[in-house]
Protein backbone atom coordinates (compact mmCIF):
# COMPACT_ATOMS: atom_id res chain seq x y z
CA UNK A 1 -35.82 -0.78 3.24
CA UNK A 2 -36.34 2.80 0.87
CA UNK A 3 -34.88 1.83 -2.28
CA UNK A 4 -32.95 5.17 -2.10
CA UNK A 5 -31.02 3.59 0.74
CA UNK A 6 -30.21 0.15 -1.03
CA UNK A 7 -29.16 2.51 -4.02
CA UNK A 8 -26.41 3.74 -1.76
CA UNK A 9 -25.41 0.34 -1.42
CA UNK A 10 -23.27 0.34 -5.00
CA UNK A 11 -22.78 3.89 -4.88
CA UNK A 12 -20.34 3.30 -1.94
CA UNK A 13 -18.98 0.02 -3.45
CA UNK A 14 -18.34 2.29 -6.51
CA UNK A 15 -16.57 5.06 -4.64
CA UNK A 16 -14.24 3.03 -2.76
CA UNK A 17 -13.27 1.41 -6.09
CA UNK A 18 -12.83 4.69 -8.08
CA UNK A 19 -10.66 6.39 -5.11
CA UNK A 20 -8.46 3.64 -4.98
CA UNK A 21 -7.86 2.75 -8.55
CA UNK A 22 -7.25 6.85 -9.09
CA UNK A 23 -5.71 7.30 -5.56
CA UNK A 24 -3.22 4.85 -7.27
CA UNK A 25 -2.85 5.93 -11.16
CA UNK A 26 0.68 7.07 -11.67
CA UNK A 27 2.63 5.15 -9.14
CA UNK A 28 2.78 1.58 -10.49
CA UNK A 29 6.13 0.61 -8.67
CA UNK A 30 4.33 1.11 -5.40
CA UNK A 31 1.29 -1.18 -6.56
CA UNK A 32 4.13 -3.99 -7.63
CA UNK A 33 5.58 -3.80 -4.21
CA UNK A 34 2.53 -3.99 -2.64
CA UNK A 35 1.58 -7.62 -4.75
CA UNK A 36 5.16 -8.52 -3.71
CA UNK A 37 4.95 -7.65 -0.03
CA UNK A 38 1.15 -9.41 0.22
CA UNK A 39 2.47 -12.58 -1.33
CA UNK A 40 0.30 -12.72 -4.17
CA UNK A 41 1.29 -15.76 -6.49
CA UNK A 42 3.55 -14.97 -9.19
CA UNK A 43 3.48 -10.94 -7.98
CA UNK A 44 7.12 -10.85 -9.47
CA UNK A 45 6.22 -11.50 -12.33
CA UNK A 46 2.50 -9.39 -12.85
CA UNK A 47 4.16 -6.46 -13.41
CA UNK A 48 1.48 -5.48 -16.18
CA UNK A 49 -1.21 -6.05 -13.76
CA UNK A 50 0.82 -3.77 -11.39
CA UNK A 51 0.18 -1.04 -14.15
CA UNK A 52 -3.65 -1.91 -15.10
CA UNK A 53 -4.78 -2.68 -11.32
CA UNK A 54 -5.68 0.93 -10.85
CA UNK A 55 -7.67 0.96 -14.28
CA UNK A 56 -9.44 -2.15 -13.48
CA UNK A 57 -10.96 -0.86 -10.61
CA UNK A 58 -11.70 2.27 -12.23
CA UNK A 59 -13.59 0.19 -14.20
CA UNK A 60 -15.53 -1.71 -12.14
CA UNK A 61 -16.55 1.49 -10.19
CA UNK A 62 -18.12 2.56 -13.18
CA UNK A 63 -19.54 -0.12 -14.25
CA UNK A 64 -21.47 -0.56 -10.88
CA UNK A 65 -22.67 3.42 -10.93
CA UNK A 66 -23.97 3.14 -14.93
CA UNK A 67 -25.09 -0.14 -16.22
CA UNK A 68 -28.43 -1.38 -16.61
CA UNK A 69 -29.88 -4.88 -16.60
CA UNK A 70 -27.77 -8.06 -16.57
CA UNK A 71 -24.73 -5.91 -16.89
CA UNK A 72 -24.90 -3.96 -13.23
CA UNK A 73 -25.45 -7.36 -11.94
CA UNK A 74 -22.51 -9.14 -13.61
CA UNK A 75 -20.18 -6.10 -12.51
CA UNK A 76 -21.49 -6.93 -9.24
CA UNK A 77 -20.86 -10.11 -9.25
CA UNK A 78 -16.98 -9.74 -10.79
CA UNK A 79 -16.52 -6.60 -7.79
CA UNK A 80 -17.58 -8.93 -4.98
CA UNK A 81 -15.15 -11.79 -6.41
CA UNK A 82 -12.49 -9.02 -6.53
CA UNK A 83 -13.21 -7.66 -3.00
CA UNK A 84 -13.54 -11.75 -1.79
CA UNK A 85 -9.68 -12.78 -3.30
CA UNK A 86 -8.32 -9.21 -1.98
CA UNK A 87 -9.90 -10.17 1.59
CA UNK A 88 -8.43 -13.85 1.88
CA UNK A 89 -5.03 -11.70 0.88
CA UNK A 90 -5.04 -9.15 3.39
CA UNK A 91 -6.05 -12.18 6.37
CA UNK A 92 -3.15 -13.89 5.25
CA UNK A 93 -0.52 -10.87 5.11
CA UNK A 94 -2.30 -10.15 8.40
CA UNK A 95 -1.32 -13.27 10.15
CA UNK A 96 2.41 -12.88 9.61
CA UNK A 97 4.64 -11.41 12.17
CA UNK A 98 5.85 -9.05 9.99
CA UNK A 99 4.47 -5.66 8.80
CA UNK A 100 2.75 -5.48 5.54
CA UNK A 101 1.53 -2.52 3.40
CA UNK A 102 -1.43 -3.04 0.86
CA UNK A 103 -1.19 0.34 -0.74
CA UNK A 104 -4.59 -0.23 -0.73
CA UNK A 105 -5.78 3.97 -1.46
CA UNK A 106 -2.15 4.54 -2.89
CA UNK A 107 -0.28 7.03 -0.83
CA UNK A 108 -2.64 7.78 1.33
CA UNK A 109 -2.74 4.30 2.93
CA UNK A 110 0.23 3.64 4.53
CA UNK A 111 -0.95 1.86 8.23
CA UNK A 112 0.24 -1.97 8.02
CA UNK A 113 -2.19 -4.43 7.12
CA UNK A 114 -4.20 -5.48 10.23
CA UNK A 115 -7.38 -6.54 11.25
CA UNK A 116 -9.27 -3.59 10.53
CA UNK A 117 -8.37 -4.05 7.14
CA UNK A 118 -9.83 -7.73 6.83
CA UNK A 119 -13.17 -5.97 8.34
CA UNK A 120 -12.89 -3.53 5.61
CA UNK A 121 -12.86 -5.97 2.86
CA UNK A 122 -15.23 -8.17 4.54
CA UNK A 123 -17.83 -5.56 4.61
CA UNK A 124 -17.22 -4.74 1.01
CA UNK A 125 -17.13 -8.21 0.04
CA UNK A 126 -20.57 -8.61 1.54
CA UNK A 127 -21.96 -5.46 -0.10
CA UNK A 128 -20.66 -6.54 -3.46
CA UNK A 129 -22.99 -9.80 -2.80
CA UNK A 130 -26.34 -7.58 -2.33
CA UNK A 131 -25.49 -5.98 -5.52
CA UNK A 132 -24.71 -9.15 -7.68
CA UNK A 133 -27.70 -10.80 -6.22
CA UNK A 134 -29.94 -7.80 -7.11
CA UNK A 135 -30.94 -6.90 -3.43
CA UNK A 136 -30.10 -3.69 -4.35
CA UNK A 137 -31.85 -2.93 -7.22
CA UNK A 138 -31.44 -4.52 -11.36
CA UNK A 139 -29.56 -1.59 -12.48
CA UNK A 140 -27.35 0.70 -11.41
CA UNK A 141 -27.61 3.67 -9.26
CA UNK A 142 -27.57 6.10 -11.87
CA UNK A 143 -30.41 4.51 -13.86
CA UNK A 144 -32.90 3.62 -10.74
CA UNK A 145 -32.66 7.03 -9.59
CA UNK A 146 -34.28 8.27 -12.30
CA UNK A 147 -37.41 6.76 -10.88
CA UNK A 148 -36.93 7.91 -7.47
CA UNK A 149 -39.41 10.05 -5.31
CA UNK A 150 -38.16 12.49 -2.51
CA UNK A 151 -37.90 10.44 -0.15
CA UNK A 152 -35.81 7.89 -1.68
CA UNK A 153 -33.36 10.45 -3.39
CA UNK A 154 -32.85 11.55 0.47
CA UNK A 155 -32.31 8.52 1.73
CA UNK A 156 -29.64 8.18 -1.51
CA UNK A 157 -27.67 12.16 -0.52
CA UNK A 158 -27.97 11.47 3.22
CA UNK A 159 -26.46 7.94 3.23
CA UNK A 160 -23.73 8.90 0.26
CA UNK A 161 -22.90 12.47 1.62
CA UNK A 162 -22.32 10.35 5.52
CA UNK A 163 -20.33 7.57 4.00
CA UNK A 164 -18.39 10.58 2.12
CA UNK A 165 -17.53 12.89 5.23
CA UNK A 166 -16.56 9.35 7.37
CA UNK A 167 -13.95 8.54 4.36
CA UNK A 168 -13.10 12.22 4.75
CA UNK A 169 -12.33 12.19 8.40
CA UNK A 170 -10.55 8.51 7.95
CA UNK A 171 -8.59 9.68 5.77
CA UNK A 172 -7.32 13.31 7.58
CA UNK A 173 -6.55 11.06 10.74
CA UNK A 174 -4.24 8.97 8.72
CA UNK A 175 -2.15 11.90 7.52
CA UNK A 176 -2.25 13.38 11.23
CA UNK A 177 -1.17 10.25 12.29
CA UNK A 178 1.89 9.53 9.66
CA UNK A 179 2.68 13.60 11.14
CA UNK A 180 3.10 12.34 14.80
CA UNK A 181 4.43 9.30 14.34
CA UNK A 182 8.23 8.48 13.69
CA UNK A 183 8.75 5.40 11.36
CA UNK A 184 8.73 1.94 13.05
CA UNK A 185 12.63 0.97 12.86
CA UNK A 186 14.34 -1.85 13.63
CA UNK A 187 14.56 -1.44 17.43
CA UNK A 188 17.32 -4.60 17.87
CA UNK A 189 19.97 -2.38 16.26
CA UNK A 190 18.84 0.73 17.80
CA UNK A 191 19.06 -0.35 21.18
CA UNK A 192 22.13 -2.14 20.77
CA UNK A 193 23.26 1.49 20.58
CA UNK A 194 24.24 2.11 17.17
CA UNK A 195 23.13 4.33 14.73
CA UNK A 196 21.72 2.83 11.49
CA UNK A 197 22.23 2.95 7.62
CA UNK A 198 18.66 1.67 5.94
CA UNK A 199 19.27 1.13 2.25
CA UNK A 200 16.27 0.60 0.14
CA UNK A 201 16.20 -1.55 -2.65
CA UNK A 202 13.55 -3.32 -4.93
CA UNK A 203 14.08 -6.48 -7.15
CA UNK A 204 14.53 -5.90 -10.84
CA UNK A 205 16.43 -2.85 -10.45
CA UNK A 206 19.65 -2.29 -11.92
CA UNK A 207 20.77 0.80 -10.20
CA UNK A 208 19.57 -1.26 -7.12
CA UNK A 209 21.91 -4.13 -7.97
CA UNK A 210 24.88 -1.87 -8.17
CA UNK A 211 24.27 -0.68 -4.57
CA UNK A 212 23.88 -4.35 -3.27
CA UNK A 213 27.55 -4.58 -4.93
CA UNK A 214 28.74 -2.64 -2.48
CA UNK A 215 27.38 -3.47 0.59
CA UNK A 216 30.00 -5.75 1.61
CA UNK A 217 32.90 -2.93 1.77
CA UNK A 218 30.54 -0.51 2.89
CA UNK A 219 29.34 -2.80 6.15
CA UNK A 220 33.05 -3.56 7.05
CA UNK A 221 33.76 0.18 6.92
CA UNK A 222 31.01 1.26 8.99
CA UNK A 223 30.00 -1.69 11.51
CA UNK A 224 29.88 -1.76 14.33
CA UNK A 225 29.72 1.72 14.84
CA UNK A 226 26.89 1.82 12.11
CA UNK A 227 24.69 -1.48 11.41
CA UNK A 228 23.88 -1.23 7.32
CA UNK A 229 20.68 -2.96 6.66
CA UNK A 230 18.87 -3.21 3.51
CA UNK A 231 14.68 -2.51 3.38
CA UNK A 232 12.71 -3.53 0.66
CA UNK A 233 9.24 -4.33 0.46
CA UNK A 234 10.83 -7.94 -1.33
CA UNK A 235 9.54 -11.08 0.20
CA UNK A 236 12.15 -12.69 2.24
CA UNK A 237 12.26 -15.61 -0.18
CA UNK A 238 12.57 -13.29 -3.33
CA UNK A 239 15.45 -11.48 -1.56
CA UNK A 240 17.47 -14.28 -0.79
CA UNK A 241 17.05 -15.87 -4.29
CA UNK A 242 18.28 -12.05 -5.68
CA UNK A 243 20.81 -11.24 -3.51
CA UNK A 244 21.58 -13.89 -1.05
CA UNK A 245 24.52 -12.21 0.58
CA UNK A 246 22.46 -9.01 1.26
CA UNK A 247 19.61 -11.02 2.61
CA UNK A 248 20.40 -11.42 6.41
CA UNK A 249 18.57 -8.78 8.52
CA UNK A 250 17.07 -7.44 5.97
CA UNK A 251 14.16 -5.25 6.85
CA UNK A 252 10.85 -6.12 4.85
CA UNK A 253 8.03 -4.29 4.61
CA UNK A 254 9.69 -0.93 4.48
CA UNK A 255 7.10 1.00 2.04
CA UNK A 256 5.51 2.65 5.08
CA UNK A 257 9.26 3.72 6.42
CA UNK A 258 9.69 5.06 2.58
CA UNK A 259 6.63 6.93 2.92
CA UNK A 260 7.47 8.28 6.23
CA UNK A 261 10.44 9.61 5.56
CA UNK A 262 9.41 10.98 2.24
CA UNK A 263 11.53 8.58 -0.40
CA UNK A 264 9.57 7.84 -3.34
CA UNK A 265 12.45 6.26 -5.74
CA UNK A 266 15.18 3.32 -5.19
CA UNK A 267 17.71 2.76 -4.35
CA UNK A 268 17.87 5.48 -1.53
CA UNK A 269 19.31 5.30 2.02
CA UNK A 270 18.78 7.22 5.43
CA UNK A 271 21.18 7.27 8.28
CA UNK A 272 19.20 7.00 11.78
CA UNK A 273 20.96 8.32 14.73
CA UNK A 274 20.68 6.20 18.45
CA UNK A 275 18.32 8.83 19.36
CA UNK A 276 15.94 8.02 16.44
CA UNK A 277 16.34 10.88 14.53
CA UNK A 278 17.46 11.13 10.97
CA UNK A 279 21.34 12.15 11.14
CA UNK A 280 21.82 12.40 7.32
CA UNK A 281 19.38 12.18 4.23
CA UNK A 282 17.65 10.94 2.40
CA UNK A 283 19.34 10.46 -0.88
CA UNK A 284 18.50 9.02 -3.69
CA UNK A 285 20.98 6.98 -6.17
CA UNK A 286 24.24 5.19 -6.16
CA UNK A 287 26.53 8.03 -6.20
CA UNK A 288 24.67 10.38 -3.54
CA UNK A 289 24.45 6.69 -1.80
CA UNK A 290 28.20 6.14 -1.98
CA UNK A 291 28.99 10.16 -1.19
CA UNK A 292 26.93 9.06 1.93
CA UNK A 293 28.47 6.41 3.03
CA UNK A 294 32.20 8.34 2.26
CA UNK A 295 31.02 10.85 4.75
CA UNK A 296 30.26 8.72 7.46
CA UNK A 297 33.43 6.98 7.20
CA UNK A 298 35.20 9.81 7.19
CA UNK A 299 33.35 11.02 10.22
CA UNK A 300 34.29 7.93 11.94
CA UNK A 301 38.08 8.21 11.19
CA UNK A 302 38.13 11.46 13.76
């Protein structure tokens, strides 16, 4: 194969790792859910890792584009033993029954973990290998292209630009997508015809602990005529050792819901009419919580 084309090789492993370690920069609560929600041992208490994640793979991106030598291969060989723990992650979160979101490219990755994603850290995973075993070159992109003729720097631009413009396009059907699609809610309550109160909460949150408070007096006020249910993106196990009272039906999960509906702080709660629309909210915070909840009770007096 033109070396130009195997020099695409770590320029894509590079990419992927420099858009998502930027793609999430800045939104560390996010990344600790998303360790929480996968199961990853301990994830409650990495929340330093939750902040250096997107760094580290910053990192590694860079070090596969620029190093020479021994160094491009041993950031090879630390990116495919990266890619090869995140893919035996993802298959596991993928096997569970219930939804799970990686936040994989931040933000913009908010489809549940599925079997496409295994497949996409599989192939990366695999690519990683070629460059920590050298099939792709002994240094890094940046250096061997130095030494390139025409042909191979066109094999390099036509393979980079293609794998650029398919991210692209992935990428602007997943926002048309979260446009058409209404959140996936808890369709038991729904079609038990009642409207529904979603509260979301996160662990290790004390404005989120003062809202759990209250759920008792707040679900006898409203139910049956409104089910309350917490979301988090807490395991179940987690939940119940936090808040055991608050644990049963308890949505988990719920990042993509939060990114749906456009809440990016706890604690925060939607009401959902029978029809699946959003009757009142968002709001964000115990008091605009409890003002909530005051109007719907007052609602349901008349």
């Amino acid at each position: 194969m033109d070396a130009g084309a195997l020099a695409a090789i770590p320029v894509i492993v590079a990419g992927v790792l420099l858009l998502s370690g930027l793609l999430k920069v800045g939104d560390r609560q996010a990344t600790a859910d998303s360790l929480i929600a996968l199961r990853v041992p301990f994830a409650d208490r990495l929340g330093w890792f939750a902040a250096w994640q997107p760094w580290l793979e910053v990192g590694l991106g860079l070090a596969v584009l620029a190093l020479p030598g021994w160094g491009f291969l041993a950031a090879g060989w630390l990116v495919a033993v990266f890619f090869g723990v995140l893919t035996v992650i993802v298959a596991r979160a993928a096997s569970r029954p219930d939804q799970v979101h990686c936040n994989c490219f931040g933000a913009a990755s908010t489809e549940p973990v599925g079997r496409a994603t295994v497949l996409r850290n599989l192939v990366l995973t695999a690519a990683a290998l070629l460059v920590a075993l050298g099939a792709t070159g002994s240094n890094g992109p940046v250096v061997e292209a130095a030494h390139f003729d025409t042909q191979s720097v066109t094999w390099l631009v036509a393979i980079t630009a293609g794998s650029v413009a398919f991210g692209l396009l992935w990428f602007e059907n997943r926002r048309l997508a979260r446009r058409l699609h209404a959140p996936d809610l808890p369709a038991p309550d729904l079609a038990a015809g009642h409207a529904l109160l979603l509260v979301f909460v996160q662990l290790e949150c004390h404005a989120c602990s003062l809202v759990v408070a209250a759920l008792p007096e707040w679900t006898a006020s409203l139910e049956p005529a409104v089910r309350v249910r917490i979301a988090t993106s807490a395991t179940p196990a987690a939940l119940a050792g936090a808040y055991p009272e608050a644990a049963p039906g308890a949505l988990h999960g719920a990042r993509g819901i939060r990114t749906a509906l456009g809440i990016e702080q706890v604690p925060a709660a939607v009401l959902i009419g029978r029809d699946l629309t959003v009757a009142a909210g968002p709001v964000l915070g115990p008091d605009e919580i409890e003002a909530l909840v005051g109007g719907i009770q007052s609602a349901l007096r008349f």
